[in-house]
Protein backbone atom coordinates (compact mmCIF):
# COMPACT_ATOMS: atom_id res chain seq x y z
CA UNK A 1 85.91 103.75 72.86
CA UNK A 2 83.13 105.91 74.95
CA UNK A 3 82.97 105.42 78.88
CA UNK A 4 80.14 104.39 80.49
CA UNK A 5 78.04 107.69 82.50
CA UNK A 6 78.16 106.51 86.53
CA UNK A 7 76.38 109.37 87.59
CA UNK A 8 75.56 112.28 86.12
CA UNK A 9 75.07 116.03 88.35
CA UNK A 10 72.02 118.00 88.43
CA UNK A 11 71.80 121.51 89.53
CA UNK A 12 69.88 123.28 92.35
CA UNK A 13 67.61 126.05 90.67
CA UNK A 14 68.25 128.02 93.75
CA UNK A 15 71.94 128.94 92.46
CA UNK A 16 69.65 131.87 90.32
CA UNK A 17 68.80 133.18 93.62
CA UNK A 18 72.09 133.00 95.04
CA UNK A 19 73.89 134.39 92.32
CA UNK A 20 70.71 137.45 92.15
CA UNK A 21 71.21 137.94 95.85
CA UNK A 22 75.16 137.85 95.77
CA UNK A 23 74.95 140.09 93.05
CA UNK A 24 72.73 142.95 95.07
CA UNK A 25 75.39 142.53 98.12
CA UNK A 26 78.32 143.38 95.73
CA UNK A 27 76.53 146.02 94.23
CA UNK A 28 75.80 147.97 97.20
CA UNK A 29 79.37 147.61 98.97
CA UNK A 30 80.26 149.94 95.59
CA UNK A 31 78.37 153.07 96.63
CA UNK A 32 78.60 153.95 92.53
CA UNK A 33 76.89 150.94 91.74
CA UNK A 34 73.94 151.25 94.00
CA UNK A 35 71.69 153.19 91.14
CA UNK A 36 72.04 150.16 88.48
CA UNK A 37 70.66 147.52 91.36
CA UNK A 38 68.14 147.15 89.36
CA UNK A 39 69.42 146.52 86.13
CA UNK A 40 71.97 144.14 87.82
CA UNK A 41 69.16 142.17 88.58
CA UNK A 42 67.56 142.09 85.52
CA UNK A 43 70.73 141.20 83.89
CA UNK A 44 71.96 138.10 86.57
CA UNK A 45 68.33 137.07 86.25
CA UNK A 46 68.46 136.51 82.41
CA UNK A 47 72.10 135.15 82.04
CA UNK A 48 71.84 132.71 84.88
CA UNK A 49 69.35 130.84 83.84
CA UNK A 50 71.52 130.66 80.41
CA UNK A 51 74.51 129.27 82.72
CA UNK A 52 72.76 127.12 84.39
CA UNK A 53 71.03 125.30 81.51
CA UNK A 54 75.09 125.37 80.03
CA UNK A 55 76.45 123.70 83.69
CA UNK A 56 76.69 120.05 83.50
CA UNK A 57 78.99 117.07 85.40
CA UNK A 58 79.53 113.73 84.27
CA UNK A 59 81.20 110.76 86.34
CA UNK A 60 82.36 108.12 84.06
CA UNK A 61 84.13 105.58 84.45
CA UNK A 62 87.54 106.92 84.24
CA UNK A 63 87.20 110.48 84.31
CA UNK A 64 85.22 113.83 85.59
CA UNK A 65 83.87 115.35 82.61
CA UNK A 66 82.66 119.14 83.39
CA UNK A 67 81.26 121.66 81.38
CA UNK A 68 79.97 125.18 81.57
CA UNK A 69 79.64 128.72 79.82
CA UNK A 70 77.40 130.40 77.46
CA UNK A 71 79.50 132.67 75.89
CA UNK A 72 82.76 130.92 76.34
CA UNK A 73 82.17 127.55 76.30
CA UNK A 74 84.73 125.62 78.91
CA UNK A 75 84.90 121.34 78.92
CA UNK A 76 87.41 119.90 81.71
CA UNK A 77 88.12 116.19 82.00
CA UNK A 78 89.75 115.56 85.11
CA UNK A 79 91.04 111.80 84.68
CA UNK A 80 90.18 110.28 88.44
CA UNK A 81 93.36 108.70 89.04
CA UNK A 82 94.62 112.12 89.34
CA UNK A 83 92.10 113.42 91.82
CA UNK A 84 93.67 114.30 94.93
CA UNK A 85 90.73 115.83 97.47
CA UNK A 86 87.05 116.57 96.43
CA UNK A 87 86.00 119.80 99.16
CA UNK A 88 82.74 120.48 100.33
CA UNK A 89 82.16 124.00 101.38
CA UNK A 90 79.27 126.26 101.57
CA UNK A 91 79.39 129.50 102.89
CA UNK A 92 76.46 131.47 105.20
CA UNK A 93 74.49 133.10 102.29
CA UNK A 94 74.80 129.80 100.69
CA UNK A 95 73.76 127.78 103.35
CA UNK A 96 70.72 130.44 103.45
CA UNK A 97 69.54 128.58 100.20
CA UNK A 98 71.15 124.81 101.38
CA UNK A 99 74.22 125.06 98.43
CA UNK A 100 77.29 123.28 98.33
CA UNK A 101 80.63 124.03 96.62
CA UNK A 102 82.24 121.41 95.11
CA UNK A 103 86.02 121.55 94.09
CA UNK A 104 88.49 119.38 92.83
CA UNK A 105 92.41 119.42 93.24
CA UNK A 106 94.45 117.36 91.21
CA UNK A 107 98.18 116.51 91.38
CA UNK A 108 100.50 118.24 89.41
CA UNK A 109 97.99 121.41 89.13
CA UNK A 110 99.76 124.67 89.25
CA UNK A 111 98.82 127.31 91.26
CA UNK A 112 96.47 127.74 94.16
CA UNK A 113 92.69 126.43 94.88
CA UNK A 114 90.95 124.03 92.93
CA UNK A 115 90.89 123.38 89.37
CA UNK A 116 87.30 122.93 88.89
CA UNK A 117 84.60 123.90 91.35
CA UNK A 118 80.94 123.20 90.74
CA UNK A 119 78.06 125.33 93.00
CA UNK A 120 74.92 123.89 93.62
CA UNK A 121 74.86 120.15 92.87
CA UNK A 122 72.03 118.47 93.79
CA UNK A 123 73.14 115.64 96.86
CA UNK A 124 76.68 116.80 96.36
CA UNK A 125 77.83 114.78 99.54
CA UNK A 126 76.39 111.99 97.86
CA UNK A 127 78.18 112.72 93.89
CA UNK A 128 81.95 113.92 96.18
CA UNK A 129 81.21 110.12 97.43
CA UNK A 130 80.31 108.46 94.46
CA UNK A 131 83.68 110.00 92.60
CA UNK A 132 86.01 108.95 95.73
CA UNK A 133 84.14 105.30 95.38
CA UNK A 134 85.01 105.05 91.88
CA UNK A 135 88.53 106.89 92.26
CA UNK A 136 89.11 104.14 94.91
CA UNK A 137 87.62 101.03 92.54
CA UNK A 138 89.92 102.52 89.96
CA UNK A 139 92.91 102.22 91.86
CA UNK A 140 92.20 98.82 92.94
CA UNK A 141 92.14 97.59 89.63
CA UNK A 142 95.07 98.93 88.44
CA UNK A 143 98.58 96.59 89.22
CA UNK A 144 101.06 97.96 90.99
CA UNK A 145 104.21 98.04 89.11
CA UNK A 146 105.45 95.10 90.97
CA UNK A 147 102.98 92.74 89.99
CA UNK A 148 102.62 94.10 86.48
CA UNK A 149 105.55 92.49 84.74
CA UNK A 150 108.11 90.26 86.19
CA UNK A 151 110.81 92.18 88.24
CA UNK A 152 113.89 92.14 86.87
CA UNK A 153 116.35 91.16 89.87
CA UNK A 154 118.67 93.71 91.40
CA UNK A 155 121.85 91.99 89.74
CA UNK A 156 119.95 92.40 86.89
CA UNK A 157 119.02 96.15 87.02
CA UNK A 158 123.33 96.16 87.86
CA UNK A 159 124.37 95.06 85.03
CA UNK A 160 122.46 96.89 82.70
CA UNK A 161 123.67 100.04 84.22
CA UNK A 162 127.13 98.78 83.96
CA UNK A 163 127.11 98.06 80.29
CA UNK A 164 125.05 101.27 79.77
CA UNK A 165 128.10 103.48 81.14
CA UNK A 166 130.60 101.19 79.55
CA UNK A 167 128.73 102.94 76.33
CA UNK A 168 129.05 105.96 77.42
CA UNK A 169 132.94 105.30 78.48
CA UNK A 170 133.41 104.13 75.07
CA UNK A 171 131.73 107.23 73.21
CA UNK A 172 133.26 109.51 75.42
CA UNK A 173 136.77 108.05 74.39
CA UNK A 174 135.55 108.21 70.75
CA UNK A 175 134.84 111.69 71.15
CA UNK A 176 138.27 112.51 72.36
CA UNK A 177 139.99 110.52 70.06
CA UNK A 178 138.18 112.71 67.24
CA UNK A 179 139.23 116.07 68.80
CA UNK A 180 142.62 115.16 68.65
């Protein structure tokens, strides 16, 4: 069965600037890479407009489908329901061209920061809100345990747990008797 598309991302074309002119800065804080400036250039020129083409975000109607890379191709769905905060960021050279960072951290992820970031989406305010909308709709719609099925009763949930370790009483003794 195939999701509906909610919203799909577009990219800013100014992320080829960015990355050209974050490129230079790193290359001249190493003093040994100051001669190749200019085939750093060349080089972040070419490839990211190759990555950028590759980039692409999908909100459906369950999920956060993400994709990028040229030479190593990388897909991440992120089911919603497992969303925990959607960060905007952007930094001063990125405010220079009006970017946003947008990252996602989801419960249970190991380690630090976010487990997917995306720079550059067009209106990202406006795609971080339509994913919280959705997250929110999603959880809405789902019953909570106690309305799912009928509760069993506390008496109930008491005597299975009795006969359970009545079971295990009665293997146990098994056991014992065997060893003997």
């Amino acid at each position: 069965m195939s999701e509906a598309m909610l919203k799909s991302a577009t990219f800013d074309p100014k992320i080829k600037p960015y990355w050209l002119i974050f490129a230079v800065c790193a290359s001249t804080l190493g003093v040994v890479t100051i001669p190749l400036i200019p085939v750093i250039v060349l080089i972040v020129w070419i490839v990211s407009g190759s990555i950028l083409a590759a980039m692409s975000a999908q909100l459906l109607e369950r999920k956060l489908v993400v994709k990028r890379g040229v030479f190593f191709k990388e897909e991440k769905s992120i089911p919603l329901e497992k969303i925990t905060d959607v960060g905007l960021s952007q930094g001063p050279l990125m405010r220079l061209f009006g970017l946003y960072r947008l990252s996602f951290e989801t419960a249970g992820q190991s380690g630090h920061g976010a487990l997917v970031s995306l720079l550059g989406v067009v209106d990202a305010s406006e795609f971080r809100e339509a994913i919280l909308t959705q997250k929110d709709n999603l959880t809405a719609q789902q019953p909570t345990k106690a309305n799912s099925d009928e509760p069993q009763s506390q008496v109930e949930l008491i005597r299975a747990l009795t006969y359970s370790v009545k079971n295990i009483e009665q293997m146990l003794v098994t056991l014992l008797d065997e060893r003997k």
